[in-house]
Protein backbone atom coordinates (compact mmCIF):
# COMPACT_ATOMS: atom_id res chain seq x y z
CA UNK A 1 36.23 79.90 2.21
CA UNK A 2 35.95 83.71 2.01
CA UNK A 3 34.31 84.17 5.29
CA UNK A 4 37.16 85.07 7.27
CA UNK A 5 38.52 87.81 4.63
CA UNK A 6 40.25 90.75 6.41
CA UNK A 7 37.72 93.61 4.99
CA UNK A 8 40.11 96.31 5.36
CA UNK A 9 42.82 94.74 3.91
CA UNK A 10 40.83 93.94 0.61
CA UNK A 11 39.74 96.98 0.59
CA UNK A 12 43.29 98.49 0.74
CA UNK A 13 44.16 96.20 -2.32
CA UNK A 14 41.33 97.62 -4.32
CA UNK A 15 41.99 100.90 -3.48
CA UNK A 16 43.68 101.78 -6.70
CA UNK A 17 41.12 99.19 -8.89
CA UNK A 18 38.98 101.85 -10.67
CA UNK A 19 42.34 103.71 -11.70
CA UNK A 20 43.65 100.03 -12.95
CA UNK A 21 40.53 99.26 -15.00
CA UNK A 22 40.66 103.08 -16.51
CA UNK A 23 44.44 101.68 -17.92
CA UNK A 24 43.15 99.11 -19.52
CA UNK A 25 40.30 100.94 -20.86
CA UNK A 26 42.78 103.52 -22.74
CA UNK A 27 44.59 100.26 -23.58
CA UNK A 28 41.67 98.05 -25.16
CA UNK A 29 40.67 101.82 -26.83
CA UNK A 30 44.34 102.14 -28.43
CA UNK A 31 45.33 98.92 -29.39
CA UNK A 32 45.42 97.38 -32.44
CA UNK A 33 42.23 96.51 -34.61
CA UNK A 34 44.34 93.73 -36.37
CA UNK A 35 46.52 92.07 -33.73
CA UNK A 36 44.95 93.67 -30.13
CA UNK A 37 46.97 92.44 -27.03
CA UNK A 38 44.06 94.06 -24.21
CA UNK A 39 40.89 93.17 -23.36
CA UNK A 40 37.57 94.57 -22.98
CA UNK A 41 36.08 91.37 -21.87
CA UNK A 42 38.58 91.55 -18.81
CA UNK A 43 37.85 94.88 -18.31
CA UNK A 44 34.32 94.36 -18.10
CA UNK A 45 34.52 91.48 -15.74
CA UNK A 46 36.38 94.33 -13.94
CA UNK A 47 34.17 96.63 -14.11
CA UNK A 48 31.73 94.20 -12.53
CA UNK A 49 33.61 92.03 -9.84
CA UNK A 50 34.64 95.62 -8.51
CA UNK A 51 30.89 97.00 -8.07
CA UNK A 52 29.98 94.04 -6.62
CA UNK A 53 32.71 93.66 -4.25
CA UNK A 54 32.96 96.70 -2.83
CA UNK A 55 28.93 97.34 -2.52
CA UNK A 56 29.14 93.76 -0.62
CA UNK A 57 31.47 95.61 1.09
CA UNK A 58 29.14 98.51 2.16
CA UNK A 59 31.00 101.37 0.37
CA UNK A 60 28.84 102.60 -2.39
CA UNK A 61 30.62 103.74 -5.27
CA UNK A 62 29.37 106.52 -7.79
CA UNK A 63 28.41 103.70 -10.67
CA UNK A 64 26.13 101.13 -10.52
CA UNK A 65 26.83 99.69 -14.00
CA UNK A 66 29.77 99.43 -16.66
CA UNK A 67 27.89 102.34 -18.87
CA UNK A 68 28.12 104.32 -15.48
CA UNK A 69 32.08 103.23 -14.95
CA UNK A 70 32.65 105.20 -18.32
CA UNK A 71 30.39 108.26 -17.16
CA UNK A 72 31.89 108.61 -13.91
CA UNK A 73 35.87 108.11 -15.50
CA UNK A 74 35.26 111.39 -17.91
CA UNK A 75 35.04 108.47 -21.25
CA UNK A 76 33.17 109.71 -24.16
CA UNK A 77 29.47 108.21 -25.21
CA UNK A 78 31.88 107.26 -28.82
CA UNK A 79 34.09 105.72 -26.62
CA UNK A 80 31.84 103.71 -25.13
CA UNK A 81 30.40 102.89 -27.90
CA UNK A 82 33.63 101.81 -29.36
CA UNK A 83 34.74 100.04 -26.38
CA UNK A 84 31.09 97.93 -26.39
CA UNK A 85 31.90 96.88 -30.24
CA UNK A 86 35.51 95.62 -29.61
CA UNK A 87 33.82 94.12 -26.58
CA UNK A 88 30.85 92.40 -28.46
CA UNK A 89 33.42 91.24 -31.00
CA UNK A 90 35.76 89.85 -28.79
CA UNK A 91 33.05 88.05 -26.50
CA UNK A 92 32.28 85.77 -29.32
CA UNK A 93 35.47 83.32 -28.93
CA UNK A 94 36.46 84.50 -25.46
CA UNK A 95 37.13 81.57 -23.74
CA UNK A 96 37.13 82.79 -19.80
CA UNK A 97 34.42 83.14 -17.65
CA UNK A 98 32.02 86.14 -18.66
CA UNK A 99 30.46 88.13 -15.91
């Protein structure tokens, strides 16, 4: 199980996460409308797995929520917007697990 998890190792590895999940961001936001290769599904599960983590944790991040994520990383309301239409979109016959 995940009882035994070294905390300050995982926390090392996700040290760098937000900056990750900002790439794929400005990915999903510059792809292709017709043939996109990134995902903002994925980068809302993300989003979400990261809060969650590191608040279980006990570091509190700046965010709360995805809408937050964007505020925080300098993104544009239109590019959230944006990014929450390719999202919808893409949800519909996204076959992974949702969070």
């Amino acid at each position: 199980g995940c009882m035994n998890i070294d905390c300050e190792k995982l926390k090392y590895l996700l040290n760098d996460m937000d900056l990750r999940i900002s790439e794929l961001i400005d990915n999903v936001l510059n792809d292709s409308d017709s043939d996109p290769h990134f995902s903002a599904v994925a980068a809302v599960n993300k989003i979400k797995c990261y809060i969650q983590i590191m608040n279980d944790l006990g570091e509190k991040l700046p965010y709360d929520t995805v809408e937050e994520f964007f505020e925080f990383n300098a993104y544009t309301k239109d590019e959230y917007r944006r990014f929450e239409e390719l999202r919808q979109k893409e949800s519909q016959h996204y076959r992974d697990v949702q969070y």
